[in-house]
C-alpha atoms as a PDB file:
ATOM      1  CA  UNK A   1      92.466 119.304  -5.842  1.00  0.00           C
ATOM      2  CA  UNK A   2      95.213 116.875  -5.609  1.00  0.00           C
ATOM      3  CA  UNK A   3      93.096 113.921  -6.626  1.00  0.00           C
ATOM      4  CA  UNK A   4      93.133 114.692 -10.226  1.00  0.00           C
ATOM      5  CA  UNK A   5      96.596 113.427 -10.801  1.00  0.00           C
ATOM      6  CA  UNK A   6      96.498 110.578  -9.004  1.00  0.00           C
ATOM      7  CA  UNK A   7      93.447 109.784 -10.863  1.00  0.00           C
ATOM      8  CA  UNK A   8      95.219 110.229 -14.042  1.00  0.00           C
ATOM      9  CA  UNK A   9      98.566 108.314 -12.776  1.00  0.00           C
ATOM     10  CA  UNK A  10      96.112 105.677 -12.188  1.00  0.00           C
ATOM     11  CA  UNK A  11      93.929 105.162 -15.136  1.00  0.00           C
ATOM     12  CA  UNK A  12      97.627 105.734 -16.988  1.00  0.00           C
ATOM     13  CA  UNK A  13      98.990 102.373 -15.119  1.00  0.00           C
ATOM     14  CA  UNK A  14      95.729 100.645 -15.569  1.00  0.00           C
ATOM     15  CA  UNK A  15      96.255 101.524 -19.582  1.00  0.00           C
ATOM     16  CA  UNK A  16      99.549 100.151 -19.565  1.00  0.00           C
ATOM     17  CA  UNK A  17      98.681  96.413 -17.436  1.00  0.00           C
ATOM     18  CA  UNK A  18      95.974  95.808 -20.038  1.00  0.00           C
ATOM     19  CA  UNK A  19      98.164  96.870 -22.808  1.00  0.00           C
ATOM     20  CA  UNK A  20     100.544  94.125 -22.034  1.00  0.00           C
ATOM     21  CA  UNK A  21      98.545  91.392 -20.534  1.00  0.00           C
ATOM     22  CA  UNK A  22      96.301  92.388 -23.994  1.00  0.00           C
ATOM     23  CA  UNK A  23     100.350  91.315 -25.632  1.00  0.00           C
ATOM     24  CA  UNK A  24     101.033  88.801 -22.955  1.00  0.00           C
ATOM     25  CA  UNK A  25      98.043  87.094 -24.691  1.00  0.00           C
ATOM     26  CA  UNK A  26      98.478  87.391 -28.427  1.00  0.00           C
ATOM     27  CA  UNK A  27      98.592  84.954 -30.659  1.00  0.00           C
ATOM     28  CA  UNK A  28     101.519  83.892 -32.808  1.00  0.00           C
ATOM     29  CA  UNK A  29     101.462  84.842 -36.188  1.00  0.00           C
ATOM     30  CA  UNK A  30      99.252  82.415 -38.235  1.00  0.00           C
ATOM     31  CA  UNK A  31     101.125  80.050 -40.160  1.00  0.00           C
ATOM     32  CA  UNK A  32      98.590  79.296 -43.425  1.00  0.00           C
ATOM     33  CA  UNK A  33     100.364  76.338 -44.905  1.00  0.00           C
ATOM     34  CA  UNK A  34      99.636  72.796 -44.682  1.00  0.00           C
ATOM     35  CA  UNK A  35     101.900  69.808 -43.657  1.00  0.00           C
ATOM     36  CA  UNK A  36     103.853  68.332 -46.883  1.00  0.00           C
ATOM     37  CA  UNK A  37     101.090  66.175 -48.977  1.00  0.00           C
ATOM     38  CA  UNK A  38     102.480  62.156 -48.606  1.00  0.00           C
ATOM     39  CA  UNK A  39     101.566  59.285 -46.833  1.00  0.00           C
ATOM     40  CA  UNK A  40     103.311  56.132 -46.931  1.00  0.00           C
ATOM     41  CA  UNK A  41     101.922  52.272 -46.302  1.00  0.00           C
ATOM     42  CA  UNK A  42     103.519  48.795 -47.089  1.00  0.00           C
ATOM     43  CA  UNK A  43     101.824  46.463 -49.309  1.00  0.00           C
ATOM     44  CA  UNK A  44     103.796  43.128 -48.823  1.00  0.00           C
ATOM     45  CA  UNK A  45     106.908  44.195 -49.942  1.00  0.00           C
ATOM     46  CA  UNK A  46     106.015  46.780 -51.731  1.00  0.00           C
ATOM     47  CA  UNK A  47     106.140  50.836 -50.564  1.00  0.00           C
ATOM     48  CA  UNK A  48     103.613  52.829 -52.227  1.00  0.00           C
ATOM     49  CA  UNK A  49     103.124  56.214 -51.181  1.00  0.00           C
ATOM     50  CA  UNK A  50     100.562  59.151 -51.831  1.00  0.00           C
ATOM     51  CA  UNK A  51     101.455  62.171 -53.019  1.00  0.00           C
ATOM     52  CA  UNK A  52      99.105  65.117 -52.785  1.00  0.00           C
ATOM     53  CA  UNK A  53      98.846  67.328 -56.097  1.00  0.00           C
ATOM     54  CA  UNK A  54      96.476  69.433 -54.508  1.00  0.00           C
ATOM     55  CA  UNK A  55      92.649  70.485 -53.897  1.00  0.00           C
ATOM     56  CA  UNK A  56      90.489  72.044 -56.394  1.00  0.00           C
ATOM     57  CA  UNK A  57      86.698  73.091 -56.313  1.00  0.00           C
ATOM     58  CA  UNK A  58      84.518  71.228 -58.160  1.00  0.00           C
ATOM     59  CA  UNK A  59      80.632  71.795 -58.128  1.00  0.00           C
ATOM     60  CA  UNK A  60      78.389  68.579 -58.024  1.00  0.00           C
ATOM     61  CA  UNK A  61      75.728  70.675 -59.383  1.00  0.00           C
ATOM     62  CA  UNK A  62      76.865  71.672 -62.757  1.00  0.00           C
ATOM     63  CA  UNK A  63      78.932  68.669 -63.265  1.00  0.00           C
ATOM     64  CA  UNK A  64      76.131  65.815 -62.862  1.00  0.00           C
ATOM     65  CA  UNK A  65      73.683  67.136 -65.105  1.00  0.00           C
ATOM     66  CA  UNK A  66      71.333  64.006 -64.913  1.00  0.00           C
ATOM     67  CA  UNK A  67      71.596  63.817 -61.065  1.00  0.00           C
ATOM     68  CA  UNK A  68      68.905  65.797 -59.544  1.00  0.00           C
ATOM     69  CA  UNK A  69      69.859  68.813 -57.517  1.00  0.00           C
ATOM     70  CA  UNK A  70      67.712  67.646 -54.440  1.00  0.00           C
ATOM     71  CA  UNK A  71      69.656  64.741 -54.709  1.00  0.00           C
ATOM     72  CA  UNK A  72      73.230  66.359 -54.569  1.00  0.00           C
ATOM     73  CA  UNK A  73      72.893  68.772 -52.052  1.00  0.00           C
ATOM     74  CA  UNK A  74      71.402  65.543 -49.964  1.00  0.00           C
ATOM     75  CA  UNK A  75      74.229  63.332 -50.469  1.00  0.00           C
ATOM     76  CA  UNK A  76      76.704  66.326 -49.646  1.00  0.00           C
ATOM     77  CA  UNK A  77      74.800  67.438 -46.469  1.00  0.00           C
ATOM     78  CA  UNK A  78      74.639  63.370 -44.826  1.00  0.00           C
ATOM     79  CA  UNK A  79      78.634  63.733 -45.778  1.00  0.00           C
ATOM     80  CA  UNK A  80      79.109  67.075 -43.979  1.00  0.00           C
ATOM     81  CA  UNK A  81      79.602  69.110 -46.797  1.00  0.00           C
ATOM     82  CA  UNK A  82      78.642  71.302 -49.223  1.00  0.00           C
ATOM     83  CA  UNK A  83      78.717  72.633 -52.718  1.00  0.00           C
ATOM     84  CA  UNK A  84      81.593  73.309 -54.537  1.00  0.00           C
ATOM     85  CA  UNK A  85      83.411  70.305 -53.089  1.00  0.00           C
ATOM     86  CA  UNK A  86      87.085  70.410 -51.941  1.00  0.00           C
ATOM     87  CA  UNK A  87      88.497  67.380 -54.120  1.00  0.00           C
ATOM     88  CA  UNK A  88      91.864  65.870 -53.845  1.00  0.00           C
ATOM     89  CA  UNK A  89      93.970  65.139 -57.100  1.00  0.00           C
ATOM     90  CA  UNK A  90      95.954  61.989 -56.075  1.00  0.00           C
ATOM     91  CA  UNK A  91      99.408  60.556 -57.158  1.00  0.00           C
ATOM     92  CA  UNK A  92     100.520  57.274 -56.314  1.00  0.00           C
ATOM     93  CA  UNK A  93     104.152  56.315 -56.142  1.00  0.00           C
ATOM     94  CA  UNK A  94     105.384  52.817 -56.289  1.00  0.00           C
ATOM     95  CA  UNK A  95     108.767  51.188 -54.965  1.00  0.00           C
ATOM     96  CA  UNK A  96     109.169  47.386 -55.366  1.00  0.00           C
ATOM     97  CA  UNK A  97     112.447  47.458 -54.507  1.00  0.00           C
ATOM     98  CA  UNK A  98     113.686  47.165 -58.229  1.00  0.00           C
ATOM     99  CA  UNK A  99     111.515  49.697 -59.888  1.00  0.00           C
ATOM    100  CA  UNK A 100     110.014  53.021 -58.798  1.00  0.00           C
ATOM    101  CA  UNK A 101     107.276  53.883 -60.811  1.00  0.00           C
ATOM    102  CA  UNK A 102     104.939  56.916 -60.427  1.00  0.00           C
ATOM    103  CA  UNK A 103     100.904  56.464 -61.421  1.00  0.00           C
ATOM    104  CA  UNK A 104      99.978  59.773 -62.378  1.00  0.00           C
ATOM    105  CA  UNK A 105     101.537  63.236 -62.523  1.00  0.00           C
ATOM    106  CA  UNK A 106      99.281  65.411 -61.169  1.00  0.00           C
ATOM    107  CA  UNK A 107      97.639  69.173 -63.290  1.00  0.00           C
ATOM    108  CA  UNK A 108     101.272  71.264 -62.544  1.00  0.00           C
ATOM    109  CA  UNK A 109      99.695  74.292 -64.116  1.00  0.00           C
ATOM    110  CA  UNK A 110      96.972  72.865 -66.473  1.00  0.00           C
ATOM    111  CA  UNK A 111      94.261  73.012 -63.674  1.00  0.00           C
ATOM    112  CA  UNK A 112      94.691  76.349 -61.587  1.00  0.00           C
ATOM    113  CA  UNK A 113      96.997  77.707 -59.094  1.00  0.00           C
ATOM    114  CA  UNK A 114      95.460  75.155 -56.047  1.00  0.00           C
ATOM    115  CA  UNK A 115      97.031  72.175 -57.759  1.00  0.00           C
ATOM    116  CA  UNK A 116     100.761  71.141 -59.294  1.00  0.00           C
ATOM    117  CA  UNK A 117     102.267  70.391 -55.430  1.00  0.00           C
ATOM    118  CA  UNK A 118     102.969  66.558 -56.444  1.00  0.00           C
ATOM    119  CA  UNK A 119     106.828  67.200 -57.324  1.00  0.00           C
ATOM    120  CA  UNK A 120     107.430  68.838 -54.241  1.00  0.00           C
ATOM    121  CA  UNK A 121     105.889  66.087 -52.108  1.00  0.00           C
ATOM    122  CA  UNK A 122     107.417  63.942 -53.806  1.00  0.00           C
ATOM    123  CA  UNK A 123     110.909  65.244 -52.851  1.00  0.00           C
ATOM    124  CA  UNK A 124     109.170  65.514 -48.937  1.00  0.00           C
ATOM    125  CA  UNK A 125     108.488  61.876 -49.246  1.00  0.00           C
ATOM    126  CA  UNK A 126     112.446  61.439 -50.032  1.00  0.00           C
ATOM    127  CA  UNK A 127     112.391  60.926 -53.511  1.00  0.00           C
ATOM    128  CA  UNK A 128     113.930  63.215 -56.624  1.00  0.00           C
ATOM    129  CA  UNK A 129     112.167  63.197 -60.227  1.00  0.00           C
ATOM    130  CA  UNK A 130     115.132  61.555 -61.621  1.00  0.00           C
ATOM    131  CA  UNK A 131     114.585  58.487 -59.551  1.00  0.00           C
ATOM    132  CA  UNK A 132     111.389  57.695 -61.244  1.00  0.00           C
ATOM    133  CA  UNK A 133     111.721  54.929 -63.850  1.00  0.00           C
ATOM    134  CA  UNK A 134     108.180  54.851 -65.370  1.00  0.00           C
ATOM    135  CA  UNK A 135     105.057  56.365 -64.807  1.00  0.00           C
ATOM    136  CA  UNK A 136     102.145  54.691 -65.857  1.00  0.00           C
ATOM    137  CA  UNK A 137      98.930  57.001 -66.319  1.00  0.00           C
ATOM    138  CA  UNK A 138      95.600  56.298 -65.535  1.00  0.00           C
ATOM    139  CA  UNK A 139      94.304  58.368 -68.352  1.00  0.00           C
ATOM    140  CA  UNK A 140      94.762  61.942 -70.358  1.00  0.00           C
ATOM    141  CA  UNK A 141      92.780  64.117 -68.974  1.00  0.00           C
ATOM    142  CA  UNK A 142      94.909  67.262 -67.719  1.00  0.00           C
ATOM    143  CA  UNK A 143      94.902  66.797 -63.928  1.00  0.00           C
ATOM    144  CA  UNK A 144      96.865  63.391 -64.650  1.00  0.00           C
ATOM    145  CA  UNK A 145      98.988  64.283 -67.214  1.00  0.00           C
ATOM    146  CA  UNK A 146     100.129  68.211 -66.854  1.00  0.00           C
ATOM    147  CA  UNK A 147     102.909  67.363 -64.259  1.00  0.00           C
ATOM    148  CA  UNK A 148     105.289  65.251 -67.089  1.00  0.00           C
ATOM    149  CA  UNK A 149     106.535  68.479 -67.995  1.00  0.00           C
ATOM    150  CA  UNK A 150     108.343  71.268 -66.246  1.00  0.00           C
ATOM    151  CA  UNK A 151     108.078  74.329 -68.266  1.00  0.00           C
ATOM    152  CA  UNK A 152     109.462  73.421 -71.317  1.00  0.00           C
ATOM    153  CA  UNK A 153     111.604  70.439 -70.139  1.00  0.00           C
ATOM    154  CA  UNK A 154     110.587  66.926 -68.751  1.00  0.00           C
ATOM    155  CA  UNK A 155     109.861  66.561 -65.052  1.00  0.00           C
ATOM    156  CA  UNK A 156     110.879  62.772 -65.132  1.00  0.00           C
ATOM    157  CA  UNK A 157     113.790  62.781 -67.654  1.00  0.00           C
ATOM    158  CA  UNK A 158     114.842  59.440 -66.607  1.00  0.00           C
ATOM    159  CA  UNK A 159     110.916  57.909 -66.919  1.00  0.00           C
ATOM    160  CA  UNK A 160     109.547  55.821 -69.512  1.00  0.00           C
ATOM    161  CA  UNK A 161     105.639  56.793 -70.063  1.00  0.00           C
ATOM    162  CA  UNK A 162     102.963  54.224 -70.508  1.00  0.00           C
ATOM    163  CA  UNK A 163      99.454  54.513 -71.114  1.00  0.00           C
ATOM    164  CA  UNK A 164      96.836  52.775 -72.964  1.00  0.00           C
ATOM    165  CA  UNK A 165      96.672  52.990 -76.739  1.00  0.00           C
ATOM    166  CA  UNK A 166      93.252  53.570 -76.981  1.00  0.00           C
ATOM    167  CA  UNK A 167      93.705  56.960 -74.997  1.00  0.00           C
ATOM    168  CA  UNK A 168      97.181  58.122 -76.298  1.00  0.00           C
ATOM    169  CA  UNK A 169      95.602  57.584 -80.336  1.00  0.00           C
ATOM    170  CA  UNK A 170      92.066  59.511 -78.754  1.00  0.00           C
ATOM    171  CA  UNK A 171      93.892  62.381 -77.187  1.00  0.00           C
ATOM    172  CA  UNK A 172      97.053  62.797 -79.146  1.00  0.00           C
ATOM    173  CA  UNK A 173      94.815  63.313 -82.686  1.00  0.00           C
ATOM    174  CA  UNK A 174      94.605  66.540 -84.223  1.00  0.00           C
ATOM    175  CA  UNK A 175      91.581  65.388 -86.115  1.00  0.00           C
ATOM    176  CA  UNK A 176      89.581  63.923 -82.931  1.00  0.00           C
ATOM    177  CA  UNK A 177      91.051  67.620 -81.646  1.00  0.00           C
ATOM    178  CA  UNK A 178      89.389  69.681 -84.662  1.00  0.00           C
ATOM    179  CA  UNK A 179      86.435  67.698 -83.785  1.00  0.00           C
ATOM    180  CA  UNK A 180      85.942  68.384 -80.295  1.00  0.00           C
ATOM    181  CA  UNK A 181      84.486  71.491 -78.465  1.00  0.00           C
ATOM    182  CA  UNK A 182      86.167  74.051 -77.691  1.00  0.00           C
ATOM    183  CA  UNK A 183      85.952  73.669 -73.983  1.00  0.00           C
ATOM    184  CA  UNK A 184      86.843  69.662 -74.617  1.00  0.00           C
ATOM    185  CA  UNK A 185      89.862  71.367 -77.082  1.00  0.00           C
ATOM    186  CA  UNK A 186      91.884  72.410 -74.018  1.00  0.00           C
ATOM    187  CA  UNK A 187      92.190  68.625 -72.509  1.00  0.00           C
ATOM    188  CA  UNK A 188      93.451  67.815 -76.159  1.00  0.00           C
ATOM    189  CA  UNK A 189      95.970  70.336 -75.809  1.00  0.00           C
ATOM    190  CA  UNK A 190      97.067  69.802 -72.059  1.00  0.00           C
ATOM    191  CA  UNK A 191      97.384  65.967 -73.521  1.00  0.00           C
ATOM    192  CA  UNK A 192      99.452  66.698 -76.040  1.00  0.00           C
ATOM    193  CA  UNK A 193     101.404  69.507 -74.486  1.00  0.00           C
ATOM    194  CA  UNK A 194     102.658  66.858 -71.773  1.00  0.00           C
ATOM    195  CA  UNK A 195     102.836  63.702 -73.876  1.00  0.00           C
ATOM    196  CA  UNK A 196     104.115  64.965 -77.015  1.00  0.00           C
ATOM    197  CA  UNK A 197     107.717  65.756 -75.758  1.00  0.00           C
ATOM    198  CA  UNK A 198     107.959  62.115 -73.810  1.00  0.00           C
ATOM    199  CA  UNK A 199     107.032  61.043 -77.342  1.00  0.00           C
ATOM    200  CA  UNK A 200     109.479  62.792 -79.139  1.00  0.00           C
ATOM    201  CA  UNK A 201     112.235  61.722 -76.882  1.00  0.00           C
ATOM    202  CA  UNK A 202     111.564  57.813 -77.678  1.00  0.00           C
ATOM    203  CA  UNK A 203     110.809  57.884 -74.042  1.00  0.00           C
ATOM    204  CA  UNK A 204     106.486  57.146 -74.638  1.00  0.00           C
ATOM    205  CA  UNK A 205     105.396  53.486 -74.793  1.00  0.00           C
ATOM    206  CA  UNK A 206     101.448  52.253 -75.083  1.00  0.00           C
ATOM    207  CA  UNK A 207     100.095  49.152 -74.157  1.00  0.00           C
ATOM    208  CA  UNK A 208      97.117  47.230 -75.033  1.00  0.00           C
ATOM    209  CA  UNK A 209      94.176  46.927 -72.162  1.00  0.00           C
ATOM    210  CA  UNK A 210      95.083  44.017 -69.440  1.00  0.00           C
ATOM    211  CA  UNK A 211      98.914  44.100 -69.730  1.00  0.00           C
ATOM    212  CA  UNK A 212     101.968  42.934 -67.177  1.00  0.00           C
ATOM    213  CA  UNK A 213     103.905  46.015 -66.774  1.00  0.00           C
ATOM    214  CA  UNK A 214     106.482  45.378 -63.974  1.00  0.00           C
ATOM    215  CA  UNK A 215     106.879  43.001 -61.470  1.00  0.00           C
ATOM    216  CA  UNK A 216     104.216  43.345 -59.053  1.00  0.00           C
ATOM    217  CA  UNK A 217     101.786  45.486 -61.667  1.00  0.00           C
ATOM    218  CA  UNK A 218      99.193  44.822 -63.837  1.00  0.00           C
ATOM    219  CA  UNK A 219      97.648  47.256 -66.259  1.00  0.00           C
ATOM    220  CA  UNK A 220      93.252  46.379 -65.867  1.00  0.00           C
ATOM    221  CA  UNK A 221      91.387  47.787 -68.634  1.00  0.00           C
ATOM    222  CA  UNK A 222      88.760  50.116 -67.143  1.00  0.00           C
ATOM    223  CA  UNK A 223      87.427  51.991 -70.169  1.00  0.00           C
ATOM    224  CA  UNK A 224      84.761  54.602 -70.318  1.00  0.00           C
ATOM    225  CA  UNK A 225      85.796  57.413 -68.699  1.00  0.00           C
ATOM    226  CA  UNK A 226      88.024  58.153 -71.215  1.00  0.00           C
ATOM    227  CA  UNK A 227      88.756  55.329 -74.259  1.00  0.00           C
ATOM    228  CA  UNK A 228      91.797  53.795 -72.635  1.00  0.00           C
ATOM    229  CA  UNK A 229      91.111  54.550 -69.162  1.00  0.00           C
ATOM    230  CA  UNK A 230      93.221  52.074 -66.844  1.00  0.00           C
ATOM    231  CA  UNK A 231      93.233  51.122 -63.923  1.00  0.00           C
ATOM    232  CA  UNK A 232      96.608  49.201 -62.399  1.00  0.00           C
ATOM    233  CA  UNK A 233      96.501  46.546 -60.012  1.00  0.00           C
ATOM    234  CA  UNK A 234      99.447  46.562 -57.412  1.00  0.00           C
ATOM    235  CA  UNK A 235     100.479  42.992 -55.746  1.00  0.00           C
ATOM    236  CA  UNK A 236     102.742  41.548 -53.155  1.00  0.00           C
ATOM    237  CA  UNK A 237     102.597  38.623 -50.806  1.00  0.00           C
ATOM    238  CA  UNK A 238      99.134  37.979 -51.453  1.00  0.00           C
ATOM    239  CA  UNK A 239      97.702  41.821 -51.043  1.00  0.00           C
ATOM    240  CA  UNK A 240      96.172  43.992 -53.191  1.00  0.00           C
ATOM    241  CA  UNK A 241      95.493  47.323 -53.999  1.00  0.00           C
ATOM    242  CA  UNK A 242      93.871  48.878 -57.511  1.00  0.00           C
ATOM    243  CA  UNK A 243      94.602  52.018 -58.533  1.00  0.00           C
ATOM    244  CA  UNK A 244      91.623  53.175 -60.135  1.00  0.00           C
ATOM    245  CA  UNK A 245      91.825  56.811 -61.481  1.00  0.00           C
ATOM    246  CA  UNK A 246      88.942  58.816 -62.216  1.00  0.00           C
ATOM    247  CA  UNK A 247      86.600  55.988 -61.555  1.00  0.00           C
ATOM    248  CA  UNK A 248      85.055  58.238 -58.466  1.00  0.00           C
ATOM    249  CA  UNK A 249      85.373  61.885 -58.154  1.00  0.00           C
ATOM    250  CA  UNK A 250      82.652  63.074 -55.690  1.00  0.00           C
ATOM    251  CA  UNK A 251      82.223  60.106 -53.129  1.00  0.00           C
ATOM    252  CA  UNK A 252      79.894  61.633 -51.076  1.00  0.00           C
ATOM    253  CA  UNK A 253      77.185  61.307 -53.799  1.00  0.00           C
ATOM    254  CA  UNK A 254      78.980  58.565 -56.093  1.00  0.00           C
ATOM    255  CA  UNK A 255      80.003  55.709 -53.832  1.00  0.00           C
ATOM    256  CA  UNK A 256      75.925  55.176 -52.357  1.00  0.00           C
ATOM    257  CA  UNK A 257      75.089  55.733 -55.978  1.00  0.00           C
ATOM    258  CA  UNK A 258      77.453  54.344 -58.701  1.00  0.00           C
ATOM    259  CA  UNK A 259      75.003  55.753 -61.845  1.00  0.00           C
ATOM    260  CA  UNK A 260      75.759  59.146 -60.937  1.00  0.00           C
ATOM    261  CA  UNK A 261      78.006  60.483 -63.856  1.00  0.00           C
ATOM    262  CA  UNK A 262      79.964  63.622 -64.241  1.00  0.00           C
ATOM    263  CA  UNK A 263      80.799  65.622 -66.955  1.00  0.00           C
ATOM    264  CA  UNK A 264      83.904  64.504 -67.747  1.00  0.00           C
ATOM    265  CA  UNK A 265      83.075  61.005 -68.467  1.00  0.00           C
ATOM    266  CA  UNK A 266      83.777  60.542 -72.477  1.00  0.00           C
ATOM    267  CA  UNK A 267      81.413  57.686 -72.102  1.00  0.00           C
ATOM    268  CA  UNK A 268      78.882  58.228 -69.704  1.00  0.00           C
ATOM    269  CA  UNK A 269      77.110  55.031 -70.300  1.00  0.00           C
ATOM    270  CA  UNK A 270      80.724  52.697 -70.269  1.00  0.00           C
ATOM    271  CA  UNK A 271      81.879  54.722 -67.243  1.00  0.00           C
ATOM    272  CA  UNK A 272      78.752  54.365 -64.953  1.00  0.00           C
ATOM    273  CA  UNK A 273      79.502  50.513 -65.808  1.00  0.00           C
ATOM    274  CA  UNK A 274      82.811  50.443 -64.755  1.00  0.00           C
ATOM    275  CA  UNK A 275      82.379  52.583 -61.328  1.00  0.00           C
ATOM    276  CA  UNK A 276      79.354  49.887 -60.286  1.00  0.00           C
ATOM    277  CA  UNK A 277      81.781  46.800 -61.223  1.00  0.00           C
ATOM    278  CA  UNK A 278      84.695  47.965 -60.009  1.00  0.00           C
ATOM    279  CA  UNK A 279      82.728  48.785 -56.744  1.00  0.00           C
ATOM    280  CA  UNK A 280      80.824  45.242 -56.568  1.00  0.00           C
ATOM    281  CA  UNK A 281      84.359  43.427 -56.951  1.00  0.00           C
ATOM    282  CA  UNK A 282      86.596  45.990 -54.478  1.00  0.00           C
ATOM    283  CA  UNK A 283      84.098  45.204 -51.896  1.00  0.00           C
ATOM    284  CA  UNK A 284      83.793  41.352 -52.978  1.00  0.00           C
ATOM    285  CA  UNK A 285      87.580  40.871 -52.495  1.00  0.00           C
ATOM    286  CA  UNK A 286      88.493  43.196 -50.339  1.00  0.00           C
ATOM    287  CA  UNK A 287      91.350  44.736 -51.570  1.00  0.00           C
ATOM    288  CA  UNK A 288      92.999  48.212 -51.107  1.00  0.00           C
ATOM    289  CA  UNK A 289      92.098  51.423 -53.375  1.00  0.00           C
ATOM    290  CA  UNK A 290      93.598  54.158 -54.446  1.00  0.00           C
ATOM    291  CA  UNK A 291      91.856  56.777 -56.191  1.00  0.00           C
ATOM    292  CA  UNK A 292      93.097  59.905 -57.327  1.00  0.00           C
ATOM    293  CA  UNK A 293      90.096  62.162 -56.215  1.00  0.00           C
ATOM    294  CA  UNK A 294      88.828  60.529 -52.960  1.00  0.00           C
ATOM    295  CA  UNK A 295      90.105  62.897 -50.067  1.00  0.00           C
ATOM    296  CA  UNK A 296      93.755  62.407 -49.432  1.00  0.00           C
ATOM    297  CA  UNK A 297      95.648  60.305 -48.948  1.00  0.00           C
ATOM    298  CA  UNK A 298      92.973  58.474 -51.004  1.00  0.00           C
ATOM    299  CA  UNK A 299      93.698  54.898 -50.072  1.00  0.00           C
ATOM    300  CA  UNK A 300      90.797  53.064 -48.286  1.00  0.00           C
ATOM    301  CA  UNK A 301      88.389  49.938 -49.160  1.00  0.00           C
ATOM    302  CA  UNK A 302      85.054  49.818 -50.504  1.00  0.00           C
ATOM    303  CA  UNK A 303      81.895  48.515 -48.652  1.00  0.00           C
ATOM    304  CA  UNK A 304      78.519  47.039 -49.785  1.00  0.00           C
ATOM    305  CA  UNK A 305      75.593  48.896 -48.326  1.00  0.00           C
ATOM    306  CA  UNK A 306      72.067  48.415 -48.313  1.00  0.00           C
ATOM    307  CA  UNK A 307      71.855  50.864 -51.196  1.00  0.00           C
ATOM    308  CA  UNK A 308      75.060  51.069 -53.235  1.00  0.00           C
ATOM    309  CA  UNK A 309      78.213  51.171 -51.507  1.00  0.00           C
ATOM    310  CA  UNK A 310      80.621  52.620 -48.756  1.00  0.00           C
ATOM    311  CA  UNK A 311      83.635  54.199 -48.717  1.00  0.00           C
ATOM    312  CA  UNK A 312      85.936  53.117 -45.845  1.00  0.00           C
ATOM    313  CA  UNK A 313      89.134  55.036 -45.972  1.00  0.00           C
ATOM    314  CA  UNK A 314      92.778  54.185 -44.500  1.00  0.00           C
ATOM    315  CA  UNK A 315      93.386  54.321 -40.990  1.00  0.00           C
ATOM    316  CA  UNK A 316      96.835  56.309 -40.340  1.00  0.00           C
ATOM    317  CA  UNK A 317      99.215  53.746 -39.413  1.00  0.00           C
ATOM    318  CA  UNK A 318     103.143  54.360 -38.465  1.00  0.00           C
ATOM    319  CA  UNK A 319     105.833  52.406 -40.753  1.00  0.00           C
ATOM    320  CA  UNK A 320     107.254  49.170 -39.271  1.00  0.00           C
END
């Protein structure tokens, strides 16, 4: 008769231990943010640092219409992955110790929510946008451009904007606009949305293909992509590095084969030309790249392979 509450007393006090060993052993609340989006390497005497914009998904299969499925899914499988890719959009910022110059803005809110981070690493990495003398863009398309503004005032409003004049007359024409289709209409608009303003303030200046910008860069035509797509060649004490812009965007399936074009490409033809060149000499010489959509940081070096090429990317390496 009297074994029914000590029964109960028990099972009560076994309750209670696995109650709080069950606490004892819980987790900490998950954090769901990722580390601020910079990394920072010398070139000679020269700082340049990447600044993460973002990720956004983009599907290999609807964007490389002339690549067969089969072939994608291939490519993204021997690369551990899988359709719709997680692709960085890149910033690079420039110090050489008498200019800082910024290539590329980032998509701020022209490309979806995942994306317009690069001001905010860029004040991780130390810097403010009123430091920033120029920024030099790669090309128009929205995911380069949309961070020039901030709402309704500029982001940089101490920066002088260059670009080629090929792009900045292509994308900042209301005719070529009126022309285009209506899903091409919007990177009109982004273009002139961020541009326009720069433009207005005396504060835009073009340049010609191959062009000295700054001491240390070099503006290298690399058109096809878009009409004045540029690449720009950063140099100090005999090393290298090319910025190249949209030259690659899915290097699992691009970099082993260069004639893979996406839908973006104005050219398709021009573009495929420049990606296989720009590969053959990167590996030829050796030099550091930067592209805006390899996966972050998005510095590395390109490799010949026995079909098409390799990318090797950056090894993380500590400041000295």
């Amino acid at each position: 008769m009297q074994l029914q509450p000590v029964l109960r007393s028990a099972l009560l006090l076994i309750a209670t231990s696995l109650m709080l060993l069950t606490q004892a052993q819980a987790a900490a609340p998950m954090v769901k943010t990722q580390a601020p989006g910079y990394y920072r390497m010398m070139l000679g005497d020269i700082e340049v640092t990447a600044l993460l914009d973002g990720t956004v998904a983009l599907n290999p299969k609807q964007l490389f219409a002339h690549t067969p499925v089969e072939t994608i899914d291939t490519a993204l499988a021997q690369a551990y992955d899988k359709a719709p890719v997680e692709t960085s959009v890149n910033g690079f910022l420039i110090n050489t110790g008498s200019k800082l110059v910024l290539i590329d803005t980032g998509a701020a809110n022209l490309f979806g929510p995942t994306l317009g981070n690069l001001v905010s690493n860029l004040k991780a990495a130390g810097y403010k946008p009123d430091d920033i003398d120029e920024i030099y863009i790669t090309h128009m398309h929205p995911d380069h451009v949309g961070g020039l503004m901030a709402g309704d005032k500029l982001a940089f409003p101490n920066a002088i904007v260059r670009a080629d004049k090929q792009d900045a007359d292509h994308w900042l024409d209301e005719a070529n606009m009126a022309k285009a289709t209506k899903d091409t209409q919007r990177f009109f608009q982004g273009a002139m949305a961020s541009l326009k303003p720069y433009v207005t303030a005396g504060k835009f200046q073009s340049f010609d293909g191959d062009t000295d910008l700054a001491p240390g860069i070099r503006a290298v035509a690399r058109h096809g992509h878009t009409p004045g797509h540029t690449a720009y060649m950063i140099e100090s004490k005999g090393e290298k590095m090319l910025v190249w812009g949209d030259l690659v965007h899915v290097a699992a399936l691009q970099f082993g084969d260069p004639a893979a074009v996406i839908g973006f490409d104005v050219d398709t033809k021009a573009g495929a030309a420049q990606r296989n060149a720009s590969y053959t000499e990167a590996a030829k010489q050796s030099y550091w790249i930067a592209a805006a959509h390899t996966p972050f940081p998005g510095i590395g070096h390109v490799k010949a392979a026995k079909k098409g090429f390799v990318w090797v990317p950056a090894s993380y390496r500590a400041m000295r």
